[in-house]
PDB file of N, CA and C in Angstrom:
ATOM      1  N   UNK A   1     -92.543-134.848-147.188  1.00  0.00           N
ATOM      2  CA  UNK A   1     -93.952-134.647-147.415  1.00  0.00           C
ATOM      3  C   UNK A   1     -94.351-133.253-146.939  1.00  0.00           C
ATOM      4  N   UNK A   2     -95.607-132.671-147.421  1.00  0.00           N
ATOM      5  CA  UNK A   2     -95.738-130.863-147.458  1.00  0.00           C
ATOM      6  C   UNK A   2     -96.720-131.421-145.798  1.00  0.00           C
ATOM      7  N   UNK A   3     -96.277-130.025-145.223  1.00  0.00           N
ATOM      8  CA  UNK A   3     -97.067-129.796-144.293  1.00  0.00           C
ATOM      9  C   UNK A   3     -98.445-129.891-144.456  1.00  0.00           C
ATOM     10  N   UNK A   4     -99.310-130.162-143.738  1.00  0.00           N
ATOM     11  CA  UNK A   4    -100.773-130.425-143.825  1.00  0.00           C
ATOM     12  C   UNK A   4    -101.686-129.635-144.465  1.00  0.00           C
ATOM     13  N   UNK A   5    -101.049-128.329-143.706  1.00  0.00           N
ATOM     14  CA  UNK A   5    -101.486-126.776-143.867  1.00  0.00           C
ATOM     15  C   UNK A   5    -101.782-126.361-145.412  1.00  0.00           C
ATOM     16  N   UNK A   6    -100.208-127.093-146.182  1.00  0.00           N
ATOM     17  CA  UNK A   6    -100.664-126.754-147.880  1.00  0.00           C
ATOM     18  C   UNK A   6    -101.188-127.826-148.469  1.00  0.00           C
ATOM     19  N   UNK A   7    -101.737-128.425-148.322  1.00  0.00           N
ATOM     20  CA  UNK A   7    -102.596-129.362-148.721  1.00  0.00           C
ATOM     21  C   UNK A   7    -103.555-128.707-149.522  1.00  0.00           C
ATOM     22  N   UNK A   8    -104.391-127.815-149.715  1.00  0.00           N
ATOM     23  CA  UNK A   8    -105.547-126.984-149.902  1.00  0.00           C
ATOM     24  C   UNK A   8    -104.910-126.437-151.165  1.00  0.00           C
ATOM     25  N   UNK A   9    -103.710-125.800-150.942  1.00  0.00           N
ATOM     26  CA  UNK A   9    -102.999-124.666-152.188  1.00  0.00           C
ATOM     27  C   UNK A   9    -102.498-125.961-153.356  1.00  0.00           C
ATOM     28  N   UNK A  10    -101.907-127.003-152.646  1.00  0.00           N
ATOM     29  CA  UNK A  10    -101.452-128.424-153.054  1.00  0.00           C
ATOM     30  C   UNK A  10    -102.817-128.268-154.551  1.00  0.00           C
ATOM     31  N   UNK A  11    -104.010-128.317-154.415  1.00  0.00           N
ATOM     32  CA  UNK A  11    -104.980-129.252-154.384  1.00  0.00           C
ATOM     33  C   UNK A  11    -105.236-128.102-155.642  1.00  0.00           C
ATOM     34  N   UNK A  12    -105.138-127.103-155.278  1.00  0.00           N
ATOM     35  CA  UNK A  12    -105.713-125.652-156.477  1.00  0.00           C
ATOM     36  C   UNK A  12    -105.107-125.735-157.564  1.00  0.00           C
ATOM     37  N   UNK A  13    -103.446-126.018-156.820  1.00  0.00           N
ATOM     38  CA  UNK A  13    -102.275-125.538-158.153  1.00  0.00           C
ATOM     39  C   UNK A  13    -102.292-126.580-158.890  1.00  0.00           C
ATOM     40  N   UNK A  14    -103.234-128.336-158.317  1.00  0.00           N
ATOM     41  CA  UNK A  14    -103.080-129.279-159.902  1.00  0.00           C
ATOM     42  C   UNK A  14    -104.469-128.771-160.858  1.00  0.00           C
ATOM     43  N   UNK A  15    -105.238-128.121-159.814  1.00  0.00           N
ATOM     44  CA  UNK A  15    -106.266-128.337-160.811  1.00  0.00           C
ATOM     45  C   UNK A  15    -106.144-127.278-162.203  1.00  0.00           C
ATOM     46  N   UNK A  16    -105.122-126.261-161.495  1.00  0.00           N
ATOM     47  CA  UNK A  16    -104.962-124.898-162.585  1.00  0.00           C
ATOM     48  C   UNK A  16    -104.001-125.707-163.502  1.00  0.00           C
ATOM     49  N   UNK A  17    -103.297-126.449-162.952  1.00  0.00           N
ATOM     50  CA  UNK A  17    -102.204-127.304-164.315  1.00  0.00           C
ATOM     51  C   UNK A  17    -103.161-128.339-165.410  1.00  0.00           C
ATOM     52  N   UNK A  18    -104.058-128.413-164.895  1.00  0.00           N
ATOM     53  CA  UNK A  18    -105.212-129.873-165.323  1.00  0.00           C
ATOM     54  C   UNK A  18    -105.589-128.576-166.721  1.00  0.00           C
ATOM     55  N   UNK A  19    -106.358-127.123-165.838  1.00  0.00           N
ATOM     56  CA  UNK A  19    -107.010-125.973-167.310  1.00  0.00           C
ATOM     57  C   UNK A  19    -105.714-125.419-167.654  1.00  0.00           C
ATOM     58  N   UNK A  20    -104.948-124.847-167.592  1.00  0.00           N
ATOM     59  CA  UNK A  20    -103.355-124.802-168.311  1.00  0.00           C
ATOM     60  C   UNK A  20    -103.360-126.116-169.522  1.00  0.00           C
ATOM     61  N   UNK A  21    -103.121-127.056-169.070  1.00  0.00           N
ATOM     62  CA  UNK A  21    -102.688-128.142-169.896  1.00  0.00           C
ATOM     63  C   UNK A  21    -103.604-128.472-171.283  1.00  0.00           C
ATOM     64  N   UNK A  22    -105.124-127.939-171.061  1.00  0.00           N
ATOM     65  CA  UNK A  22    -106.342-128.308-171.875  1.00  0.00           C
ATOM     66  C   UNK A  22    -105.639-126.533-173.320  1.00  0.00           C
ATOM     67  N   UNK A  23    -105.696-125.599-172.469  1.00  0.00           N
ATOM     68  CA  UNK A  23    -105.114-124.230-173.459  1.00  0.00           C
ATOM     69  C   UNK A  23    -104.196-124.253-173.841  1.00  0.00           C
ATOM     70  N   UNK A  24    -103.085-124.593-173.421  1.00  0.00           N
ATOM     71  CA  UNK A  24    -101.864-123.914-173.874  1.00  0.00           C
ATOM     72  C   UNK A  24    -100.506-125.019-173.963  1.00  0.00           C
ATOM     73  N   UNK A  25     -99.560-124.819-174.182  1.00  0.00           N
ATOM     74  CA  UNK A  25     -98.324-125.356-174.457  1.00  0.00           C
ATOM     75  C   UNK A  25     -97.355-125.367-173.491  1.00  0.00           C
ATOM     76  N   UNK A  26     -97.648-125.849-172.157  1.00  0.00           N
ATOM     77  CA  UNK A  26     -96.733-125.331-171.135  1.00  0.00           C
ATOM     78  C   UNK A  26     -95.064-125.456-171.044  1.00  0.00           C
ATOM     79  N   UNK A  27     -94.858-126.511-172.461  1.00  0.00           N
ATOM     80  CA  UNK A  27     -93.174-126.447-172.377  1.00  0.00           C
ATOM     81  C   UNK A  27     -93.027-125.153-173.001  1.00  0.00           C
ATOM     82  N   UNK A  28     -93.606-124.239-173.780  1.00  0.00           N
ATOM     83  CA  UNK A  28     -93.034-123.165-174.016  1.00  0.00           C
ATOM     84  C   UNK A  28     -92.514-121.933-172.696  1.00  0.00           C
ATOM     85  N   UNK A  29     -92.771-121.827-171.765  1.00  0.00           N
ATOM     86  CA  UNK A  29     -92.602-121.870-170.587  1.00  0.00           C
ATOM     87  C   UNK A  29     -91.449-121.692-170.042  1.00  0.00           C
ATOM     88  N   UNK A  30     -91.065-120.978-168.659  1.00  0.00           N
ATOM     89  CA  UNK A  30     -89.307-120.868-168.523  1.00  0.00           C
ATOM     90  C   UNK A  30     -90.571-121.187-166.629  1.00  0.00           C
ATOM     91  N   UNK A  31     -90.023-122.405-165.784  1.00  0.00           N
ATOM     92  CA  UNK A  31     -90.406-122.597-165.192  1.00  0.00           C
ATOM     93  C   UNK A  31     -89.373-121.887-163.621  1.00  0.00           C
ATOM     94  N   UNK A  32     -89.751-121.602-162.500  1.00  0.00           N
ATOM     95  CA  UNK A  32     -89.279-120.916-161.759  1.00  0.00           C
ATOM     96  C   UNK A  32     -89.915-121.443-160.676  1.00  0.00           C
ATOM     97  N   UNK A  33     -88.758-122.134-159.521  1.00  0.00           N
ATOM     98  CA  UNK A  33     -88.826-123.187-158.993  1.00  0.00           C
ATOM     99  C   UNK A  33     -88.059-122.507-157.369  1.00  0.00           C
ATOM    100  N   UNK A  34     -89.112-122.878-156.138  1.00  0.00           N
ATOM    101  CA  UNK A  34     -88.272-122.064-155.259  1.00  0.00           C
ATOM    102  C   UNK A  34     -87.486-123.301-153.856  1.00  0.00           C
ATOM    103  N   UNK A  35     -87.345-122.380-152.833  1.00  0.00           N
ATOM    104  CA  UNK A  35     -86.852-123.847-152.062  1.00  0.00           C
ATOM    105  C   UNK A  35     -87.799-124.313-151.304  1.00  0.00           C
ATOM    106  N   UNK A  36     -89.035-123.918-150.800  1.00  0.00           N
ATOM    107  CA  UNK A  36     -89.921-124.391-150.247  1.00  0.00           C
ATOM    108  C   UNK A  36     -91.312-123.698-150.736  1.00  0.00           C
ATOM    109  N   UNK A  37     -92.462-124.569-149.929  1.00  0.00           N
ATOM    110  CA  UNK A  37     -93.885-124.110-150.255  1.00  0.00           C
ATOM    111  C   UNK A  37     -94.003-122.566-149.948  1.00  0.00           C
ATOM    112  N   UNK A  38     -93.422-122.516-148.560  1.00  0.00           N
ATOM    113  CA  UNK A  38     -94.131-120.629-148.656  1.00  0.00           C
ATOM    114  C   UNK A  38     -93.276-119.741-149.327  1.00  0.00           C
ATOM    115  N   UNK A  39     -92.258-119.826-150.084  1.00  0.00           N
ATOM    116  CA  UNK A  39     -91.457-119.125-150.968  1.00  0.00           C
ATOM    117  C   UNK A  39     -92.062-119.463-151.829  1.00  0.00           C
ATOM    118  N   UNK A  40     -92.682-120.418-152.486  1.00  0.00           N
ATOM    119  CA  UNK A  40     -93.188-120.558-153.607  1.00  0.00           C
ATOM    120  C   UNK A  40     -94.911-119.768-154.043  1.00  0.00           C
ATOM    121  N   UNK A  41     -95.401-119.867-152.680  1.00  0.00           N
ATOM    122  CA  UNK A  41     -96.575-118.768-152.452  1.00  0.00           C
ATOM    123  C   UNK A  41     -96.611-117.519-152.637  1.00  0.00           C
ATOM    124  N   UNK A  42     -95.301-117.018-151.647  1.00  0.00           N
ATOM    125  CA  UNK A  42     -95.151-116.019-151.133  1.00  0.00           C
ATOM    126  C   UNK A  42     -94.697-115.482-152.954  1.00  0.00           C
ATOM    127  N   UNK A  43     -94.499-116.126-153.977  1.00  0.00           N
ATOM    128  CA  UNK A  43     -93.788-115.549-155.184  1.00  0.00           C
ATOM    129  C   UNK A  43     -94.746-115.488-155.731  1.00  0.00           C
ATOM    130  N   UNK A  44     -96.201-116.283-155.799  1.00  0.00           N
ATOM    131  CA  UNK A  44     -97.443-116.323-156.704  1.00  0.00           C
ATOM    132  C   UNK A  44     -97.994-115.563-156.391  1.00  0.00           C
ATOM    133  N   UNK A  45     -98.136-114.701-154.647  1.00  0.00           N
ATOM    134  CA  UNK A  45     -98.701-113.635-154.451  1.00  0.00           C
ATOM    135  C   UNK A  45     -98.378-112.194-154.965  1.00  0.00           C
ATOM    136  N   UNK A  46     -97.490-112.391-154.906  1.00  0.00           N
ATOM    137  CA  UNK A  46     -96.456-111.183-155.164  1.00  0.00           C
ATOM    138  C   UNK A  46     -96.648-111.001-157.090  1.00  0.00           C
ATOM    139  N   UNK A  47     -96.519-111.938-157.718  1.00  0.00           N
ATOM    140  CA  UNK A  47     -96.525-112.415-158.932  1.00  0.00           C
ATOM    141  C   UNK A  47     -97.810-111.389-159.874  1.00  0.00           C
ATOM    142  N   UNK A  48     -98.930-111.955-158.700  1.00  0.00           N
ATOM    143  CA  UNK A  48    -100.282-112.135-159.108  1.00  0.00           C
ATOM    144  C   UNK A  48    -100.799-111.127-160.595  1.00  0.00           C
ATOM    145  N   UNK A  49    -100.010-109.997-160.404  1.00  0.00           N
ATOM    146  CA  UNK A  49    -100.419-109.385-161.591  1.00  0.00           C
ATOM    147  C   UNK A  49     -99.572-109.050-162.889  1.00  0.00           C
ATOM    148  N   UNK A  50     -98.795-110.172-162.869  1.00  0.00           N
ATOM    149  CA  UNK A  50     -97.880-110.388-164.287  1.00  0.00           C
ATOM    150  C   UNK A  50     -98.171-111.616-165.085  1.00  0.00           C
ATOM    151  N   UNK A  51     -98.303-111.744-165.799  1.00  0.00           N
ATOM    152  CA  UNK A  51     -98.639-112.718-166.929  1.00  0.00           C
ATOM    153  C   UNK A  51     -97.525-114.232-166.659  1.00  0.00           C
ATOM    154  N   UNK A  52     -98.498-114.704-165.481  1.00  0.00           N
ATOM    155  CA  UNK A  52     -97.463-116.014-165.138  1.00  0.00           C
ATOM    156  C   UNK A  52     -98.817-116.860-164.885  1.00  0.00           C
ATOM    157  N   UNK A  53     -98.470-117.882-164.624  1.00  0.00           N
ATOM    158  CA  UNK A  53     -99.432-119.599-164.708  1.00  0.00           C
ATOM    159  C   UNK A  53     -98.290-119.949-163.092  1.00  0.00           C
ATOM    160  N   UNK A  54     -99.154-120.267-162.278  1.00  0.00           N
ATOM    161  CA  UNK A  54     -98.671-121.599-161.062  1.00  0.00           C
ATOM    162  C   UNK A  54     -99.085-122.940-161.062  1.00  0.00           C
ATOM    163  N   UNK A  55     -98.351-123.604-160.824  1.00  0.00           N
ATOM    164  CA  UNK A  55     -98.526-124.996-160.917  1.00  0.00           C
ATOM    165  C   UNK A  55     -97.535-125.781-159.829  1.00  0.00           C
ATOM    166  N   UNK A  56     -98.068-127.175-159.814  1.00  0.00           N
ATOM    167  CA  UNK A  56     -97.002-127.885-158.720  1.00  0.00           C
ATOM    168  C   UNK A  56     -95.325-127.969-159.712  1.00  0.00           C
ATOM    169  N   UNK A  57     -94.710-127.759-158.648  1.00  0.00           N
ATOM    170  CA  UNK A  57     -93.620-128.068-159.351  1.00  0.00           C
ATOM    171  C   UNK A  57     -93.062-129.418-160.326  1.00  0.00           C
ATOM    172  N   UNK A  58     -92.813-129.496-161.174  1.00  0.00           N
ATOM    173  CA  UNK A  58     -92.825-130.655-161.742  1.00  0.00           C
ATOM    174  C   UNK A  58     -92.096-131.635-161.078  1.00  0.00           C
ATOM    175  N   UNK A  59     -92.230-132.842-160.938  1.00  0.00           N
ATOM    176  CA  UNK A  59     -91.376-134.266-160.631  1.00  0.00           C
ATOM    177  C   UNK A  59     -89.933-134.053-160.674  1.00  0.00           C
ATOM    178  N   UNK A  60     -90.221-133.888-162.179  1.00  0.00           N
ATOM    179  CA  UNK A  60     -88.352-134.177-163.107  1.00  0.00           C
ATOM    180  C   UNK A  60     -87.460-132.917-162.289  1.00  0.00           C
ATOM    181  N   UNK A  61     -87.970-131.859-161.789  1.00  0.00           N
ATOM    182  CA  UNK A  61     -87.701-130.781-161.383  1.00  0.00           C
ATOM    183  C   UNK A  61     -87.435-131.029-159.470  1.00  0.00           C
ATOM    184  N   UNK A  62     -88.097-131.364-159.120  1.00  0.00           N
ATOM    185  CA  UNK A  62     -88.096-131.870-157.244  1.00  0.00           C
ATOM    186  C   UNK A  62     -89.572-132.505-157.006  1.00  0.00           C
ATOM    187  N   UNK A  63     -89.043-133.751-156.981  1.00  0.00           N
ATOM    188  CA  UNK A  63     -89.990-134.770-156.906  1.00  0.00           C
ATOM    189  C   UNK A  63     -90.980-134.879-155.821  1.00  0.00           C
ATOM    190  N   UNK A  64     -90.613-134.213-154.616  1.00  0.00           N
ATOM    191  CA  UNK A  64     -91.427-134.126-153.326  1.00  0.00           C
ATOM    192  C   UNK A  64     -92.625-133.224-153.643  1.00  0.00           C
ATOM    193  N   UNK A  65     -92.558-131.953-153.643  1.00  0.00           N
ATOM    194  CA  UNK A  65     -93.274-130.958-153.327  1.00  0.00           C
ATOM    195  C   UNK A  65     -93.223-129.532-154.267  1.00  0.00           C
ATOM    196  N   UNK A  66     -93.724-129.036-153.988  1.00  0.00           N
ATOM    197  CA  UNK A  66     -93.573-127.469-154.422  1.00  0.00           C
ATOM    198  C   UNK A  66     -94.450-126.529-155.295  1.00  0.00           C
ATOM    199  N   UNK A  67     -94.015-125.613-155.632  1.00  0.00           N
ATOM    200  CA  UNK A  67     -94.881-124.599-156.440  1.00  0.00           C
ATOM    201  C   UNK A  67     -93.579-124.298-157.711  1.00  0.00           C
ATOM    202  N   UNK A  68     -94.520-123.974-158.708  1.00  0.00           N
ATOM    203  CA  UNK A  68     -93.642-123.470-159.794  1.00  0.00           C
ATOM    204  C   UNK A  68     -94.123-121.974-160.441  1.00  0.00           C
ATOM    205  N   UNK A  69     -93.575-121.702-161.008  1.00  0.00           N
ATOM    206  CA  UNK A  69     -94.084-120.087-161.524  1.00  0.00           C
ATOM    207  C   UNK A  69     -94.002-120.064-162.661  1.00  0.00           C
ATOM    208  N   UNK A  70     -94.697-120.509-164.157  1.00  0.00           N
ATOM    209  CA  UNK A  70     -94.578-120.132-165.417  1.00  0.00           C
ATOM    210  C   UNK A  70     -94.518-118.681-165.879  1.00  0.00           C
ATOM    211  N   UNK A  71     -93.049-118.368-166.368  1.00  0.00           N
ATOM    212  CA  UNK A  71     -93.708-117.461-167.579  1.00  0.00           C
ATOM    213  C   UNK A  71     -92.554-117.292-168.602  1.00  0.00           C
ATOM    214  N   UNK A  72     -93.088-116.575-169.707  1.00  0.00           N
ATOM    215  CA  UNK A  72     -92.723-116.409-170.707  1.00  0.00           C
ATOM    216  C   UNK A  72     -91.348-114.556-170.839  1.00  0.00           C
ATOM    217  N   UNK A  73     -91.756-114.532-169.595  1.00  0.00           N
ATOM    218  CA  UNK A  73     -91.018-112.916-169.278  1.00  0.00           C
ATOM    219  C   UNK A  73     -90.177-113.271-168.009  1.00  0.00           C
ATOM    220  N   UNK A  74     -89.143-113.904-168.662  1.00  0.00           N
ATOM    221  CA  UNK A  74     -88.022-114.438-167.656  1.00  0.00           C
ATOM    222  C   UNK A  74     -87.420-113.348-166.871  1.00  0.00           C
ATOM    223  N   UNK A  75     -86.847-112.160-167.563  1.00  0.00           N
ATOM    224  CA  UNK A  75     -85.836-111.417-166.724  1.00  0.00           C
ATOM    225  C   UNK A  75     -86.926-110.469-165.824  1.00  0.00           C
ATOM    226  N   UNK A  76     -88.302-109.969-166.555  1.00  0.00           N
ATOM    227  CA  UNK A  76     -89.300-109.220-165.895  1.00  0.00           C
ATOM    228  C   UNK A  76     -89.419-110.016-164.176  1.00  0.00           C
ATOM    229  N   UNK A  77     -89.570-111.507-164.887  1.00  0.00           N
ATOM    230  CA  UNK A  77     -89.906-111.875-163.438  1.00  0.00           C
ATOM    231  C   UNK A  77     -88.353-111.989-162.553  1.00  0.00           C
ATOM    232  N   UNK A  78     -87.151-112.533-162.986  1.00  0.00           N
ATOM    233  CA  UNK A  78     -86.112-112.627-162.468  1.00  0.00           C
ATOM    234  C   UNK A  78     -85.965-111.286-161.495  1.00  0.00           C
ATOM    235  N   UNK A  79     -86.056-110.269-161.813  1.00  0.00           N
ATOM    236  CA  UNK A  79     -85.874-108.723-161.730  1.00  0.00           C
ATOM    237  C   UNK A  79     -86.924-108.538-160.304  1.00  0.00           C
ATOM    238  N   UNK A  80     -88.123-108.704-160.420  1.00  0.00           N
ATOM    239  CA  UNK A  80     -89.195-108.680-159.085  1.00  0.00           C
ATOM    240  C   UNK A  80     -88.876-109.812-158.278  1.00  0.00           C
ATOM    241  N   UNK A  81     -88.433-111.093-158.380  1.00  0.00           N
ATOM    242  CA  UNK A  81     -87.784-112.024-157.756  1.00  0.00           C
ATOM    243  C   UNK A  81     -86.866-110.902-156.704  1.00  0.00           C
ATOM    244  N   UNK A  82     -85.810-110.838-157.888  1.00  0.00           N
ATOM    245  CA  UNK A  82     -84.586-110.045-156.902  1.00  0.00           C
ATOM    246  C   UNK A  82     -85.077-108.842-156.215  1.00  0.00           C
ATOM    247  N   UNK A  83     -85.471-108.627-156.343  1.00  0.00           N
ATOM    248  CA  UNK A  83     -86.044-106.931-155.632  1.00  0.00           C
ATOM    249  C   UNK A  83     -86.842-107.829-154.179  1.00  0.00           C
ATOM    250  N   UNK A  84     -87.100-108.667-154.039  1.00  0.00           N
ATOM    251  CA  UNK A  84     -87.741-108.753-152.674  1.00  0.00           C
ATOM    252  C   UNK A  84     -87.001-110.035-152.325  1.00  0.00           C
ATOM    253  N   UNK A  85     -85.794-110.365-152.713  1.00  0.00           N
ATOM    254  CA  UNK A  85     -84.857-111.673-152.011  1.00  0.00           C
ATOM    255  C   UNK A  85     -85.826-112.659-152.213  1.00  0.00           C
ATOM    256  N   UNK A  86     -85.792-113.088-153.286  1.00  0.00           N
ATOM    257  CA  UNK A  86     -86.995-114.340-153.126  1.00  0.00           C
ATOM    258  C   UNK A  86     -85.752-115.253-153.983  1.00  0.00           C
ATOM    259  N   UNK A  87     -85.263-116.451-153.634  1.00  0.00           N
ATOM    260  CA  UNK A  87     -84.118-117.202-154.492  1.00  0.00           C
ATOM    261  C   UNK A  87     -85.022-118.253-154.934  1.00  0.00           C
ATOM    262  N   UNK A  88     -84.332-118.466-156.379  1.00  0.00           N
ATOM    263  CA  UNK A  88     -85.142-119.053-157.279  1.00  0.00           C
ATOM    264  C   UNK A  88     -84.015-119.976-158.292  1.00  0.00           C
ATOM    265  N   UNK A  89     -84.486-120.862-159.095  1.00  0.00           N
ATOM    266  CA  UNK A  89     -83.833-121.750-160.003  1.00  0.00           C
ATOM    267  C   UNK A  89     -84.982-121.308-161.142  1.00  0.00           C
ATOM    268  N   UNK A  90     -84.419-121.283-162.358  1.00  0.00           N
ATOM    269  CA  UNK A  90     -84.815-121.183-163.264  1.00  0.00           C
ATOM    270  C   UNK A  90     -84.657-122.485-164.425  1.00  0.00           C
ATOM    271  N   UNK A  91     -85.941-123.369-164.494  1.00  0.00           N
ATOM    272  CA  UNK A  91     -85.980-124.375-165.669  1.00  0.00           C
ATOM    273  C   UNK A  91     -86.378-124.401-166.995  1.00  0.00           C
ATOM    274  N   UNK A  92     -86.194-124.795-167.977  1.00  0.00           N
ATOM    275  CA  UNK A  92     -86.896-124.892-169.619  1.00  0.00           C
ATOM    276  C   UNK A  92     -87.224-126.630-169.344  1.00  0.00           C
ATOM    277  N   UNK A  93     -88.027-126.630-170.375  1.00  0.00           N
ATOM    278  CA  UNK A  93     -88.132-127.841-170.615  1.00  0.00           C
ATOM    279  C   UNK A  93     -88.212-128.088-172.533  1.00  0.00           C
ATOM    280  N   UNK A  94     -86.960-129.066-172.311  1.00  0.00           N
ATOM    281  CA  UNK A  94     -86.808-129.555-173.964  1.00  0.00           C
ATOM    282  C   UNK A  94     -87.407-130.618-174.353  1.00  0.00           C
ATOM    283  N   UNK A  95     -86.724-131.987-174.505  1.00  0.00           N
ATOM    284  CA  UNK A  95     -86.770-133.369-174.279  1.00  0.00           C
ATOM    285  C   UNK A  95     -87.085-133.582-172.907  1.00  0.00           C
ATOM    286  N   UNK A  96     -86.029-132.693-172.457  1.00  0.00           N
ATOM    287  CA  UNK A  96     -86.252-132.862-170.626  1.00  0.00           C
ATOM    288  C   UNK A  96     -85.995-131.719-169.847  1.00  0.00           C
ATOM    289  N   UNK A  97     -86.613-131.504-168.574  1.00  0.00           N
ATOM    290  CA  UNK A  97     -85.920-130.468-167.899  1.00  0.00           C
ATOM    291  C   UNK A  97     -84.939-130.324-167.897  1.00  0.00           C
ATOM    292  N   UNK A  98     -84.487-129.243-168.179  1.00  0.00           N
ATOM    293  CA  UNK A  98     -82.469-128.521-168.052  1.00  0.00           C
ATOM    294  C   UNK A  98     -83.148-127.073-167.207  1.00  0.00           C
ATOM    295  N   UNK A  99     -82.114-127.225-166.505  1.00  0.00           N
ATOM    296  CA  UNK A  99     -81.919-125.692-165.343  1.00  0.00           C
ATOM    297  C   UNK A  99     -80.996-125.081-166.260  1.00  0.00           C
ATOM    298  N   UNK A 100     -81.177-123.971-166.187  1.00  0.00           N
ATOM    299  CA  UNK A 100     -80.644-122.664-167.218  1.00  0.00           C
ATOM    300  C   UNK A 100     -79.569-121.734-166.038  1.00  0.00           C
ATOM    301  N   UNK A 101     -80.386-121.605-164.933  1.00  0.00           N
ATOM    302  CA  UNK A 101     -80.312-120.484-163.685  1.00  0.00           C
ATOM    303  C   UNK A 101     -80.460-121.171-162.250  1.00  0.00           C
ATOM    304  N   UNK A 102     -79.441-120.085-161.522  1.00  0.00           N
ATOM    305  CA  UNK A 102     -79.845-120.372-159.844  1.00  0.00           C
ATOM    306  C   UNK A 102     -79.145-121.744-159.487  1.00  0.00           C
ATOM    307  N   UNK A 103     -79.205-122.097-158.107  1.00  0.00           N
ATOM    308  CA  UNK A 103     -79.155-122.735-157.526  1.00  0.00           C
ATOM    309  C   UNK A 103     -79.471-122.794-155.505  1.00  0.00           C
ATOM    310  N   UNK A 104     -80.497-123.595-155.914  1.00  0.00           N
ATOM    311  CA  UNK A 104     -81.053-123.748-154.469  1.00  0.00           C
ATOM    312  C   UNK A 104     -80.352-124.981-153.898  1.00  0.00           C
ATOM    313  N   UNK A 105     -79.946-124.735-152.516  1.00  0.00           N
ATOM    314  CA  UNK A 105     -79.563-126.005-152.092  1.00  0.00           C
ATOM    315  C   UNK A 105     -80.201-126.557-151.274  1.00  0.00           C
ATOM    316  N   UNK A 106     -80.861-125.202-150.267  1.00  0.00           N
ATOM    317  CA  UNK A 106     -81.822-126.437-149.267  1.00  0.00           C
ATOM    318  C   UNK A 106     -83.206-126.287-149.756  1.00  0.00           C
ATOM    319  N   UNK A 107     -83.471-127.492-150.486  1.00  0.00           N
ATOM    320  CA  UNK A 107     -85.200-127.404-151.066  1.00  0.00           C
ATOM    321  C   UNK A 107     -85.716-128.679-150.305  1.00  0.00           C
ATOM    322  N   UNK A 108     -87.048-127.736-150.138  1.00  0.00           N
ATOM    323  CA  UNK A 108     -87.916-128.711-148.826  1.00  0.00           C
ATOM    324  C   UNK A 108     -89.256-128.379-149.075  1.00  0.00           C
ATOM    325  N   UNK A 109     -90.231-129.083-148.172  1.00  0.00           N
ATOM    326  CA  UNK A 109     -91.310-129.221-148.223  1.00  0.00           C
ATOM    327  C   UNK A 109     -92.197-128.792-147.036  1.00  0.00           C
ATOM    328  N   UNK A 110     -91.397-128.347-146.275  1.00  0.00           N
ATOM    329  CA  UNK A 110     -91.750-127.910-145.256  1.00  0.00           C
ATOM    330  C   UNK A 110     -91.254-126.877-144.830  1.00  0.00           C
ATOM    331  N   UNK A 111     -91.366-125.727-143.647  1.00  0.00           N
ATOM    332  CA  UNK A 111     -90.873-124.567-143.232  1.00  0.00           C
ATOM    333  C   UNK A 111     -89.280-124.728-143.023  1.00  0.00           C
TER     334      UNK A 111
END
């Protein structure tokens, strides 16, 4: 379960998936998935001025917790990822989530 603390960011990132979901097509999407909440922040901040969508991480993807990073400019973002050590998994979604990229092993919900 997420620390208390993100509860608040928890609470933002469904409601931006709730207006996401009403516009647009979010399986078109290459989803970018980190190992915990403040890596997953710390990537939306950093993010903030490239053409990406945040949202909770999906279920099918890590069922506990998390942040996700939509976008459509995979290697743009892969590329600023790597430039500041931020490790990441990279998902599509078809029928079902398939991971394309990465591998995280310790993913958590807490620090």
């Amino acid at each position: 379960m997420a620390e208390l603390k993100y509860v608040p960011a928890g609470i933002i990132l469904h409601i931006k998936e709730f207006f996401y979901k009403l516009n647009d097509n979010l399986d078109d999407y290459f989803y970018f998935h980190f190992e915990d909440i403040p890596t997953g922040l710390k990537a939306e901040k950093l993010l903030k001025n490239e053409n990406i969508k945040s949202i909770p991480v999906p279920d099918e993807i890590f069922p506990e917790c998390g942040v996700a990073i939509l976008s459509k400019e995979k290697d743009k973002i892969k590329s600023i990822l790597e430039k500041n050590n931020i490790n990441y998994e990279i998902w599509i979604k078809e029928k079902e989530f398939k991971k394309i990229e990465g591998d995280i092993k310790n993913k958590g919900c807490q620090l």
